[in-house]
PDB file of N, CA and C in Angstrom:
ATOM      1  N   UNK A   1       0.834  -1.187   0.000  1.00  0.00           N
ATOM      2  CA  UNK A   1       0.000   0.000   0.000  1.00  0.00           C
ATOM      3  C   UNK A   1       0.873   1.241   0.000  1.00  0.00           C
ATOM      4  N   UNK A   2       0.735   2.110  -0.277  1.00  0.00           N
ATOM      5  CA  UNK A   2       1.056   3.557  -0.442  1.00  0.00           C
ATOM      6  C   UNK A   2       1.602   3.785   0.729  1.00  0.00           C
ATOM      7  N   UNK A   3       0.677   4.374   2.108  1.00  0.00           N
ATOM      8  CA  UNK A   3       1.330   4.731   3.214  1.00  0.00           C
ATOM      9  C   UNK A   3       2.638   3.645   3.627  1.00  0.00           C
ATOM     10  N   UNK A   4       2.818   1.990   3.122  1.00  0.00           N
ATOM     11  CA  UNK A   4       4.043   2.141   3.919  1.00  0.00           C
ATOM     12  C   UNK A   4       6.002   2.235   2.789  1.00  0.00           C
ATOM     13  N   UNK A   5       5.123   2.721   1.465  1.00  0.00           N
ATOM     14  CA  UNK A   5       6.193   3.033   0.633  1.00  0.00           C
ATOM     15  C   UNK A   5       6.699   4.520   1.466  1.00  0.00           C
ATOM     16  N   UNK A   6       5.956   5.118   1.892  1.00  0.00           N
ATOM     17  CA  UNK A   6       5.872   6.525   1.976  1.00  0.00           C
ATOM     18  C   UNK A   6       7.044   6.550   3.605  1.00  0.00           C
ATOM     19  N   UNK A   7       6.171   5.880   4.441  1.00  0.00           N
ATOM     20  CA  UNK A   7       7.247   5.423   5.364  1.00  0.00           C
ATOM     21  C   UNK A   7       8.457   4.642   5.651  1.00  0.00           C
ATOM     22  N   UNK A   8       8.669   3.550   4.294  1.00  0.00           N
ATOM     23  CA  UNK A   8       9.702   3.301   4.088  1.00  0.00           C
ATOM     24  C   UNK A   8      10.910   4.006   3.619  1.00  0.00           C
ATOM     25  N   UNK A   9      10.357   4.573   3.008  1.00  0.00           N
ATOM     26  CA  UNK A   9      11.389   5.637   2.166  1.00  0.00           C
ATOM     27  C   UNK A   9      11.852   6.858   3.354  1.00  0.00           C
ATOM     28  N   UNK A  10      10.468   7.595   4.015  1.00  0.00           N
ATOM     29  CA  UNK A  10      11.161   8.484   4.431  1.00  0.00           C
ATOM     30  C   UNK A  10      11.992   7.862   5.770  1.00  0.00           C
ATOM     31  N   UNK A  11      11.952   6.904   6.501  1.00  0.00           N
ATOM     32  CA  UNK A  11      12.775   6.104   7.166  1.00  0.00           C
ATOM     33  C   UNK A  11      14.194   5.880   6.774  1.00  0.00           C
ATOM     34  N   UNK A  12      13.924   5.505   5.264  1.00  0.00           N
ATOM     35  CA  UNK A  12      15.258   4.949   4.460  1.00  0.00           C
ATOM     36  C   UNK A  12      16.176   6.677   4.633  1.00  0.00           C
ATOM     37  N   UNK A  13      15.936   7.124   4.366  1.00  0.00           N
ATOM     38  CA  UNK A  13      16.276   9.043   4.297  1.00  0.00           C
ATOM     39  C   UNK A  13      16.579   9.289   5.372  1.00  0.00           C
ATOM     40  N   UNK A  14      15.735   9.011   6.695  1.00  0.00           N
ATOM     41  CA  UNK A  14      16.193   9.700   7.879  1.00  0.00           C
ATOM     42  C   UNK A  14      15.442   8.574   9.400  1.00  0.00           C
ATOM     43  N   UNK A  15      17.060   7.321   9.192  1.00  0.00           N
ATOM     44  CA  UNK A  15      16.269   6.718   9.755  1.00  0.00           C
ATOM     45  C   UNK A  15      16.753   7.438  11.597  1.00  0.00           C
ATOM     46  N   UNK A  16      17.350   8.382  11.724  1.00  0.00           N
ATOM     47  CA  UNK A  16      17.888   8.562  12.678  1.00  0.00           C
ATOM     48  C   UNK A  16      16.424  10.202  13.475  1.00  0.00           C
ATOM     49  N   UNK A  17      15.835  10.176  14.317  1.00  0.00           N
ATOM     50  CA  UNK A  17      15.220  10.629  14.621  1.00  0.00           C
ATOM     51  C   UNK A  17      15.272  12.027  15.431  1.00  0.00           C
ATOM     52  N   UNK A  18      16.298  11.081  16.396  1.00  0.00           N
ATOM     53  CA  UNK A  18      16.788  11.828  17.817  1.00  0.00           C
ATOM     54  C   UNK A  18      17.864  11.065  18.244  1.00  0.00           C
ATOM     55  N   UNK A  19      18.867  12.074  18.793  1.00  0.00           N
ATOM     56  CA  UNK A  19      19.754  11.219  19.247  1.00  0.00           C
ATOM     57  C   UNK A  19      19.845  12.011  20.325  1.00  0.00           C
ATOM     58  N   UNK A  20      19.877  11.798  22.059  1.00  0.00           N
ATOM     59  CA  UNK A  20      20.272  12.635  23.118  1.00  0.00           C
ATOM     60  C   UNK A  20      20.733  11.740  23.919  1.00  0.00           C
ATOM     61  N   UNK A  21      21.671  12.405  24.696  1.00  0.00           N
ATOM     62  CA  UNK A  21      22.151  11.317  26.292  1.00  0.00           C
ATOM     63  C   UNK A  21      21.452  12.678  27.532  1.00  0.00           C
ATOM     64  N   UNK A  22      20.709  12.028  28.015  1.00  0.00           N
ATOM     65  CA  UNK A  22      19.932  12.732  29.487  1.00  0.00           C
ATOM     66  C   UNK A  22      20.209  11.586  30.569  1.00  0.00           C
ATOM     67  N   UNK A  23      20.615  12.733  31.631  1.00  0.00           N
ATOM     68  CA  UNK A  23      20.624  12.294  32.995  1.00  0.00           C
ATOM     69  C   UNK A  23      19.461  12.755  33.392  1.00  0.00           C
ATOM     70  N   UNK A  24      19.369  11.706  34.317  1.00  0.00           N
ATOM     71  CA  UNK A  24      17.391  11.942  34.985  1.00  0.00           C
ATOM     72  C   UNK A  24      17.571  11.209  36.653  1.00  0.00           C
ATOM     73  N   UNK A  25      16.673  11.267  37.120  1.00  0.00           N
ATOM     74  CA  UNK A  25      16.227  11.052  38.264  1.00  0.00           C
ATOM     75  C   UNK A  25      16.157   9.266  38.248  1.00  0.00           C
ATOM     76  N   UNK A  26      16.291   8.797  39.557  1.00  0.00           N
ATOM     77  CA  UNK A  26      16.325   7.314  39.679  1.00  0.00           C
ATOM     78  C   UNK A  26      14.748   7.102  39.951  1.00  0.00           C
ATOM     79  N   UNK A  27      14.518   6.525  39.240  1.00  0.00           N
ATOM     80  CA  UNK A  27      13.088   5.233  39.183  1.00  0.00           C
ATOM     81  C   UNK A  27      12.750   5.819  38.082  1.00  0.00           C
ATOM     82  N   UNK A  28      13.691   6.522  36.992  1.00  0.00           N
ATOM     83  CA  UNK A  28      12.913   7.080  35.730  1.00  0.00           C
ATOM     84  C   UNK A  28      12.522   5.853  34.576  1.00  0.00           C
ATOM     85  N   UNK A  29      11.576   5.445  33.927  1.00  0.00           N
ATOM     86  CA  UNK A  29      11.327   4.595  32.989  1.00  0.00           C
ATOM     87  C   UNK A  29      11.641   5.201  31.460  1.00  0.00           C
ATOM     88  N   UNK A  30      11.618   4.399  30.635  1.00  0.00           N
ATOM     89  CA  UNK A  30      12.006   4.035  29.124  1.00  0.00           C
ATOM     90  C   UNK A  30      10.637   5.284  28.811  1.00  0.00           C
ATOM     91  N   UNK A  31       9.686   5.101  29.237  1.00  0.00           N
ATOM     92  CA  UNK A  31       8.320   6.144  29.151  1.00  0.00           C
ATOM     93  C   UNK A  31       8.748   7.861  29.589  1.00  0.00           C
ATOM     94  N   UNK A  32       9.086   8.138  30.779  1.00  0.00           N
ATOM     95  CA  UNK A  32       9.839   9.036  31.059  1.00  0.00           C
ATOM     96  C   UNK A  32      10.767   9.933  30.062  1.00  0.00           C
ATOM     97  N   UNK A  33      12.077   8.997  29.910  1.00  0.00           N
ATOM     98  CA  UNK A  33      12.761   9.360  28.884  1.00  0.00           C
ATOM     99  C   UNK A  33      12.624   9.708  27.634  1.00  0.00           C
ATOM    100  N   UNK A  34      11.648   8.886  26.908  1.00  0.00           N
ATOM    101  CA  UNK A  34      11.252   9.557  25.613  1.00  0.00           C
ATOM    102  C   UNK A  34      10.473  10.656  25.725  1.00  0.00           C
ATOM    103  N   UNK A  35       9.359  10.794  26.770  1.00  0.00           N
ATOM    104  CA  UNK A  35       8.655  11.918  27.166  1.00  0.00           C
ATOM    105  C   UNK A  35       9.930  12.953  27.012  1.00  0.00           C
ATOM    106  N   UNK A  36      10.670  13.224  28.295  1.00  0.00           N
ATOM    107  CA  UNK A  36      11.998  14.084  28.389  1.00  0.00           C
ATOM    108  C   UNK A  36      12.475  14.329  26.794  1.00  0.00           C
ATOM    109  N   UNK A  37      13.433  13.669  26.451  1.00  0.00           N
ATOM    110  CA  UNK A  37      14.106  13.501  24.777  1.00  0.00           C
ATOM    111  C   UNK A  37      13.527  14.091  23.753  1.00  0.00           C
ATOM    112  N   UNK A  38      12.120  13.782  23.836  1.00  0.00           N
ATOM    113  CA  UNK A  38      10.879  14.215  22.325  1.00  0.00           C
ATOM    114  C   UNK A  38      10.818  16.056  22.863  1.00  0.00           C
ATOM    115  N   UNK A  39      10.242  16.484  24.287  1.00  0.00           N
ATOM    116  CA  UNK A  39       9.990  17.748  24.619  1.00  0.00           C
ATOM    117  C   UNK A  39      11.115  18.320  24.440  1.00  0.00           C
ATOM    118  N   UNK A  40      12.279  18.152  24.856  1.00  0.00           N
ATOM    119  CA  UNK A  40      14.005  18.942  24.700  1.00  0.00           C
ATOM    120  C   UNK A  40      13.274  18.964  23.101  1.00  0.00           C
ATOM    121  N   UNK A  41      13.653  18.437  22.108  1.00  0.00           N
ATOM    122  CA  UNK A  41      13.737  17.672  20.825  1.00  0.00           C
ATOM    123  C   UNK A  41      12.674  18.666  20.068  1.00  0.00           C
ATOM    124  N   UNK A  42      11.528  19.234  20.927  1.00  0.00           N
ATOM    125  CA  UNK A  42      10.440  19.459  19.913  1.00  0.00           C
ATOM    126  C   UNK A  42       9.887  18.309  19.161  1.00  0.00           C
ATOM    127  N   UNK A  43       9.982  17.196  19.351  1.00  0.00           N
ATOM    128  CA  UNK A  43       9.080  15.759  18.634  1.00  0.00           C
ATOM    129  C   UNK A  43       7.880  15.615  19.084  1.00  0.00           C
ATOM    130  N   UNK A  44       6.982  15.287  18.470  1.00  0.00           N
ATOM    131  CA  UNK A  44       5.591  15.168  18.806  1.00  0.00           C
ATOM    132  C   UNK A  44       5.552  13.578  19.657  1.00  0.00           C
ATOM    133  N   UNK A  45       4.875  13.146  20.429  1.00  0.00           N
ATOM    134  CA  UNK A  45       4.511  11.571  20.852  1.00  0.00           C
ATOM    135  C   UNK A  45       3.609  11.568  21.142  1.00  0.00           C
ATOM    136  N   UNK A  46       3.016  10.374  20.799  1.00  0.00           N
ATOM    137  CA  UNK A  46       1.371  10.245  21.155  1.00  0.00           C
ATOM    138  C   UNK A  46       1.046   9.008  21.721  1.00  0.00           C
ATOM    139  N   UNK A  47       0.417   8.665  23.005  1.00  0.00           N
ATOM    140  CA  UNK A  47       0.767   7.420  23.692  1.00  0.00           C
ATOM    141  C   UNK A  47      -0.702   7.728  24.435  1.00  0.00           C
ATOM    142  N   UNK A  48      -1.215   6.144  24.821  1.00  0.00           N
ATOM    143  CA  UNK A  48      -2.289   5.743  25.391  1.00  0.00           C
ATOM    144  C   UNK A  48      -2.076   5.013  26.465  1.00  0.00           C
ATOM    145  N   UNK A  49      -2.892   5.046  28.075  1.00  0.00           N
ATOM    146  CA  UNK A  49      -2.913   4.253  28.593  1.00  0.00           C
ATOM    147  C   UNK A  49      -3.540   3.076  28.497  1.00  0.00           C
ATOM    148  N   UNK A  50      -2.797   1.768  28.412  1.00  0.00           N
ATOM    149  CA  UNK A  50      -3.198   0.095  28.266  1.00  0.00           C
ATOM    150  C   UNK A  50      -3.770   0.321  30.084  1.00  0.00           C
ATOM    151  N   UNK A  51      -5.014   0.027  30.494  1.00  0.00           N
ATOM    152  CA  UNK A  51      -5.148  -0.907  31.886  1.00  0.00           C
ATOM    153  C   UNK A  51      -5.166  -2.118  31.386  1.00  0.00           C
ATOM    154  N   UNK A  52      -5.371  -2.669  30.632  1.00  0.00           N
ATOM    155  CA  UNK A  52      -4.974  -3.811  30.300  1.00  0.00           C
ATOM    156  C   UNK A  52      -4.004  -4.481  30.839  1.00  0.00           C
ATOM    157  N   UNK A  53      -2.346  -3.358  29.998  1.00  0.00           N
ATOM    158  CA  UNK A  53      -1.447  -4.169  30.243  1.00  0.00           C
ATOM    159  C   UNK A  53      -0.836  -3.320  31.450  1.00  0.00           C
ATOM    160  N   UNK A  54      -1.469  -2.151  31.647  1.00  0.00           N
ATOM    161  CA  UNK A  54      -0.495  -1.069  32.552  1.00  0.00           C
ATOM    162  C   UNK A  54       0.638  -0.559  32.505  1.00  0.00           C
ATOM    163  N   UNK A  55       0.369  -0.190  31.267  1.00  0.00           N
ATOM    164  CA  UNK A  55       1.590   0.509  30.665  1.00  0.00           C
ATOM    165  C   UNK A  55       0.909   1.813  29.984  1.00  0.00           C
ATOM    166  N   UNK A  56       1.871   2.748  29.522  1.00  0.00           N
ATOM    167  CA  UNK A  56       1.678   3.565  28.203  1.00  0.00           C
ATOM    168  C   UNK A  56       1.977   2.744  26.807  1.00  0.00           C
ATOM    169  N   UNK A  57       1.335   3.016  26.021  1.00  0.00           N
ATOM    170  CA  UNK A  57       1.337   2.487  24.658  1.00  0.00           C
ATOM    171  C   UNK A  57       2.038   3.652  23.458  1.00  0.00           C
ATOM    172  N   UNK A  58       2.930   3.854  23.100  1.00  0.00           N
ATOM    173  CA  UNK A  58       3.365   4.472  21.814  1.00  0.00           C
ATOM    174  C   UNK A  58       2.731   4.062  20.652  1.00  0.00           C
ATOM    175  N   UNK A  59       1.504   5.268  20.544  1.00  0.00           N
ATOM    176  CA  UNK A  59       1.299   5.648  18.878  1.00  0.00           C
ATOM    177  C   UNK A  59       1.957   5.486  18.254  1.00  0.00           C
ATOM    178  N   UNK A  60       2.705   6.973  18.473  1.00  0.00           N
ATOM    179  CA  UNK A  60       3.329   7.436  17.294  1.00  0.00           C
ATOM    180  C   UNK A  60       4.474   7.977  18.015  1.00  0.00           C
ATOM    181  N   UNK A  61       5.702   8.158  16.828  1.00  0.00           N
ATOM    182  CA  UNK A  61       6.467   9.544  17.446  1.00  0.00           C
ATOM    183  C   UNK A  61       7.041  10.376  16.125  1.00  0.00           C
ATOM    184  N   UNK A  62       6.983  11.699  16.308  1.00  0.00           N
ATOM    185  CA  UNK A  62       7.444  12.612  15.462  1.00  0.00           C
ATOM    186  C   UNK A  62       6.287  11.780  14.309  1.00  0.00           C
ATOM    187  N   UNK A  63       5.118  11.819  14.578  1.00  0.00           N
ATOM    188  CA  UNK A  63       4.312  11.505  13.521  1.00  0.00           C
ATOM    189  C   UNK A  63       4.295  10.519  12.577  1.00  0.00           C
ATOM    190  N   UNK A  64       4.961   9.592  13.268  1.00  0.00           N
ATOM    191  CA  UNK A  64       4.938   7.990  12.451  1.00  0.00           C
ATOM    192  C   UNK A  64       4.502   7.189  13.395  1.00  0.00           C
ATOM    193  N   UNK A  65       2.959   6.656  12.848  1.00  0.00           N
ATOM    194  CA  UNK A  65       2.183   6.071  13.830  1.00  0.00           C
ATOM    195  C   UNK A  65       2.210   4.824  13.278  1.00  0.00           C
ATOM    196  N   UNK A  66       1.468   3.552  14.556  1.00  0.00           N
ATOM    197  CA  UNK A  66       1.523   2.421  14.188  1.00  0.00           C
ATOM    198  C   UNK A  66       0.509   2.250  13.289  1.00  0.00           C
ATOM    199  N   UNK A  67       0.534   0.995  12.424  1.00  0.00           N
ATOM    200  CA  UNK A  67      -0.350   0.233  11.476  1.00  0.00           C
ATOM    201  C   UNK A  67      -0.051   1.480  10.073  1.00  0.00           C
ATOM    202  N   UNK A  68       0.675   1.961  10.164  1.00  0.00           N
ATOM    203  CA  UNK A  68       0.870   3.017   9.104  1.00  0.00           C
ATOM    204  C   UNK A  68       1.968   2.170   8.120  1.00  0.00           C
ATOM    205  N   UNK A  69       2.889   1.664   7.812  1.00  0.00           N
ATOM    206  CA  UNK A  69       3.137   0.545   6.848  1.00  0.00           C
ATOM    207  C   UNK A  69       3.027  -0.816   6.525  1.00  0.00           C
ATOM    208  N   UNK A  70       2.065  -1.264   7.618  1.00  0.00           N
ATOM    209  CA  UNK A  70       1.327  -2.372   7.839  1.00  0.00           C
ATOM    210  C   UNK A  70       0.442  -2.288   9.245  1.00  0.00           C
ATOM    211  N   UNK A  71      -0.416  -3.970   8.761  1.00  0.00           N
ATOM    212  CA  UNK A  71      -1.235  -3.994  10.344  1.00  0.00           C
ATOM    213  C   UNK A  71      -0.088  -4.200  11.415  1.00  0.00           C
ATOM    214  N   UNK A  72       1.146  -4.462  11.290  1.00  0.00           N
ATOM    215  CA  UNK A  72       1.236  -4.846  12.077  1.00  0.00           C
ATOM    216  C   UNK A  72       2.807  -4.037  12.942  1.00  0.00           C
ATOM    217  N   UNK A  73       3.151  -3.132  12.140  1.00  0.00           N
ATOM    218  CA  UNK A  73       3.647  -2.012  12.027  1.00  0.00           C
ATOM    219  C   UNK A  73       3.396  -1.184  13.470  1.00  0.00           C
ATOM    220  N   UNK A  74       4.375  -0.709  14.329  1.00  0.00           N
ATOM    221  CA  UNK A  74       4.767   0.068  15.371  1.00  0.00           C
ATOM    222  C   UNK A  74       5.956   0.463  15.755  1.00  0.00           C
ATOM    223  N   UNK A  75       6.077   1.114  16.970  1.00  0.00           N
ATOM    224  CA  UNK A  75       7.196   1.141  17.878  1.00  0.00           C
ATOM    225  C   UNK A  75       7.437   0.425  18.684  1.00  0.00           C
ATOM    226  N   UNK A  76       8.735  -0.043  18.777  1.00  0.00           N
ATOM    227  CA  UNK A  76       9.417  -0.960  19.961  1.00  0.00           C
ATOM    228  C   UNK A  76      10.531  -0.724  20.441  1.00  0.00           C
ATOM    229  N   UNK A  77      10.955  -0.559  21.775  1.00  0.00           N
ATOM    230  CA  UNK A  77      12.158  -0.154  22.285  1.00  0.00           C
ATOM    231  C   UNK A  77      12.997  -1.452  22.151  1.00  0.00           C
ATOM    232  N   UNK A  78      14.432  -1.017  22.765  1.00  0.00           N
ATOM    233  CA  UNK A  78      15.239  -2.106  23.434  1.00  0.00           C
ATOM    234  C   UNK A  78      16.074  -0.860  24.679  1.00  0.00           C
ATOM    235  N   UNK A  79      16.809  -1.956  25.208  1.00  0.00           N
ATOM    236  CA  UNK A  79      17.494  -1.153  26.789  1.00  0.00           C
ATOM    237  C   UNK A  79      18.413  -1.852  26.146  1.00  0.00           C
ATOM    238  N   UNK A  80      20.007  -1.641  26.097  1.00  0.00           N
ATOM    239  CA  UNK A  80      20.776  -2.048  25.978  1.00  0.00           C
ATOM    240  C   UNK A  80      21.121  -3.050  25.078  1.00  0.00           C
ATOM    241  N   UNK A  81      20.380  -3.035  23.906  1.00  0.00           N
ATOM    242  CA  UNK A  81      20.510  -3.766  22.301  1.00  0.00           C
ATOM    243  C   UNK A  81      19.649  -5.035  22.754  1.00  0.00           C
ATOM    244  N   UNK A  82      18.546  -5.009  24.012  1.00  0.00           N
ATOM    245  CA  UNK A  82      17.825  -6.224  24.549  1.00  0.00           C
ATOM    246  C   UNK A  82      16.619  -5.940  24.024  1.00  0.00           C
ATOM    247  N   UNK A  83      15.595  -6.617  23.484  1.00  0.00           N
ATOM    248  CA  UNK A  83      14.011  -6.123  23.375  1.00  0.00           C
ATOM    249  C   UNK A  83      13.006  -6.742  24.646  1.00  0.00           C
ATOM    250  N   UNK A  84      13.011  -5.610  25.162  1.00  0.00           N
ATOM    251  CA  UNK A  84      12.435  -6.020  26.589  1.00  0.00           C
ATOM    252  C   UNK A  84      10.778  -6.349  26.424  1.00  0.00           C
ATOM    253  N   UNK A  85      10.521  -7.062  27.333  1.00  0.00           N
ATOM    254  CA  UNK A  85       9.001  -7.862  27.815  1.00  0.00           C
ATOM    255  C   UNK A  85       8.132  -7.115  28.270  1.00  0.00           C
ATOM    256  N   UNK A  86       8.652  -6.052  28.566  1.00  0.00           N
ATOM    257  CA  UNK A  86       7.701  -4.978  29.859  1.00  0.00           C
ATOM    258  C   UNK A  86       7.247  -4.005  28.372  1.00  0.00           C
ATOM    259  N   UNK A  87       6.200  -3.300  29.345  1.00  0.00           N
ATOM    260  CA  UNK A  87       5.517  -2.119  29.033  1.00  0.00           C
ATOM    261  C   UNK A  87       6.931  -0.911  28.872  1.00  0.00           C
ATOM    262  N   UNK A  88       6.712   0.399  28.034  1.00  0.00           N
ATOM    263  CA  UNK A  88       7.642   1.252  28.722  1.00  0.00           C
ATOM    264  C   UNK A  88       7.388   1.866  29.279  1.00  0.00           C
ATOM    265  N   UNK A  89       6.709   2.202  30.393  1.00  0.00           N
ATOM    266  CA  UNK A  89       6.245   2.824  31.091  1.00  0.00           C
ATOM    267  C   UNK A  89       6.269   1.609  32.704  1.00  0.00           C
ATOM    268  N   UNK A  90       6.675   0.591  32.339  1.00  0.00           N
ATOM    269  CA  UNK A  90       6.949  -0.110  33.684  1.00  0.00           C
ATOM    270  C   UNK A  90       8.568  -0.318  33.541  1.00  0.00           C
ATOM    271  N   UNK A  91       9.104  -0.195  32.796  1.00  0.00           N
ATOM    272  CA  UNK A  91      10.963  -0.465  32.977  1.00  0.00           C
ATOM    273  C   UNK A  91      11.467   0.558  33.185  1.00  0.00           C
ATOM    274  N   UNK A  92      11.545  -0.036  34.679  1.00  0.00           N
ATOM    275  CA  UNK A  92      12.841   0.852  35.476  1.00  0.00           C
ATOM    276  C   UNK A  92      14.317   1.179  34.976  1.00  0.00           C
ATOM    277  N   UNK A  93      14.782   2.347  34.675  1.00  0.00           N
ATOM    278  CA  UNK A  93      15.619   2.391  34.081  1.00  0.00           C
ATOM    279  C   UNK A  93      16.926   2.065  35.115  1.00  0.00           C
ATOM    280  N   UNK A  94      18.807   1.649  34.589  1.00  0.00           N
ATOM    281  CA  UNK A  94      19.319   1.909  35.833  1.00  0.00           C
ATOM    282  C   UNK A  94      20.646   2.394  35.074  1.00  0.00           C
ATOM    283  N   UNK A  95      21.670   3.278  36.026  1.00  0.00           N
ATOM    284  CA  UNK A  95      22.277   3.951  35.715  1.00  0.00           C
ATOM    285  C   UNK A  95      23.875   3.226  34.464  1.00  0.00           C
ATOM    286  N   UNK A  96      23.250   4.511  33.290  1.00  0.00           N
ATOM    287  CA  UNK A  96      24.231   3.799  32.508  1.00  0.00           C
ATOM    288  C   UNK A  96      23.556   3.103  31.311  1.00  0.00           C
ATOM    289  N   UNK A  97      22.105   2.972  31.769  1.00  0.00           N
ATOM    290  CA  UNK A  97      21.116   2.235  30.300  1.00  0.00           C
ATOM    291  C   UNK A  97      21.292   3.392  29.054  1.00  0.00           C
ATOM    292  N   UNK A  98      21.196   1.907  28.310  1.00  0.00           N
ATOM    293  CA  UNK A  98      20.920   2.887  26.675  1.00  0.00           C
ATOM    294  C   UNK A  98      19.741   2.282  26.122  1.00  0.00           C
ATOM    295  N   UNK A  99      18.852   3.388  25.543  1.00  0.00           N
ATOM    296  CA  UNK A  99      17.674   2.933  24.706  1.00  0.00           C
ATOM    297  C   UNK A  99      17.675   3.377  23.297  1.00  0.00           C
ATOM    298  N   UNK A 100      17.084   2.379  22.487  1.00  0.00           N
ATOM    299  CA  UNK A 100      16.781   2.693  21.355  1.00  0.00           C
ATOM    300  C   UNK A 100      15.270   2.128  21.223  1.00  0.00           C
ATOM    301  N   UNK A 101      14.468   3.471  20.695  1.00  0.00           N
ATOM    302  CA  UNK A 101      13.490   2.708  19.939  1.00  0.00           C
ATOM    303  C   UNK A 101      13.534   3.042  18.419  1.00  0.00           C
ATOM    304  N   UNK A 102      12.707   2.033  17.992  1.00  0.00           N
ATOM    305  CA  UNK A 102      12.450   1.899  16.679  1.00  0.00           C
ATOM    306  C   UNK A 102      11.114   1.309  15.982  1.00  0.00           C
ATOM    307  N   UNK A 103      10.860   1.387  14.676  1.00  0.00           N
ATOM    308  CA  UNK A 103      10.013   1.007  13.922  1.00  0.00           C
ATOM    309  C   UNK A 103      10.146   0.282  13.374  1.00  0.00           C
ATOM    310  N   UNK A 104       8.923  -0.620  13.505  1.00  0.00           N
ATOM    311  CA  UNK A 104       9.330  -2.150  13.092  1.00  0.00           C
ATOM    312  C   UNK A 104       7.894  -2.693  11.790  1.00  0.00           C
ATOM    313  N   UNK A 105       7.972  -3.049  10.982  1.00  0.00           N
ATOM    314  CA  UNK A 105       6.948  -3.129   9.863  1.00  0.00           C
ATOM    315  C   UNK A 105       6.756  -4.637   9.739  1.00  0.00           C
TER     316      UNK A 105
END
């Protein structure tokens, strides 16, 4: 389909989003941090609370939302090149973590 040529490409162009190192407060989560990162950044994020799973859920960020180059198409972090199990909004971060998220189609 169209929308995910559109996101492939502009991905392919600029797959790099944000790049920051922030020091933060202890018990800060993976949720936290992108909150922090995107506002410094000027990036838009758009996130829902799961009671479900009890977490925040990532839409979108900087306006690339999920199911937008497929159904099955989103965001997913990792902590330290790991793809973690948790919500991000339940992983405790600890001093010295690195995150990456990314888009996955």
């Amino acid at each position: 389909s169209c929308p995910f040529f559109i996101i492939r490409g502009y991905l392919a162009q600029n797959p790099l989003i944000l790049q920051e190192t922030l020091t933060v407060t202890s018990k800060a989560t993976v949720y936290d941090v992108l909150l922090l990162a995107a506002k410094n950044a000027g990036i838009a994020v758009d996130s829902t609370y799961s009671a479900q799973y009890q977490t925040a859920y990532i839409n979108g960020i900087n306006y690339i939302y999920q199911k937008i180059a497929s159904p099955r198409s989103g965001w997913m972090y990792q902590v330290n090149q790991m793809t973690e199990n948790y919500g991000c909004s339940q992983y405790v971060l600890k001093d010295g973590d690195k995150i990456l998220w990314y888009y996955t189609v």
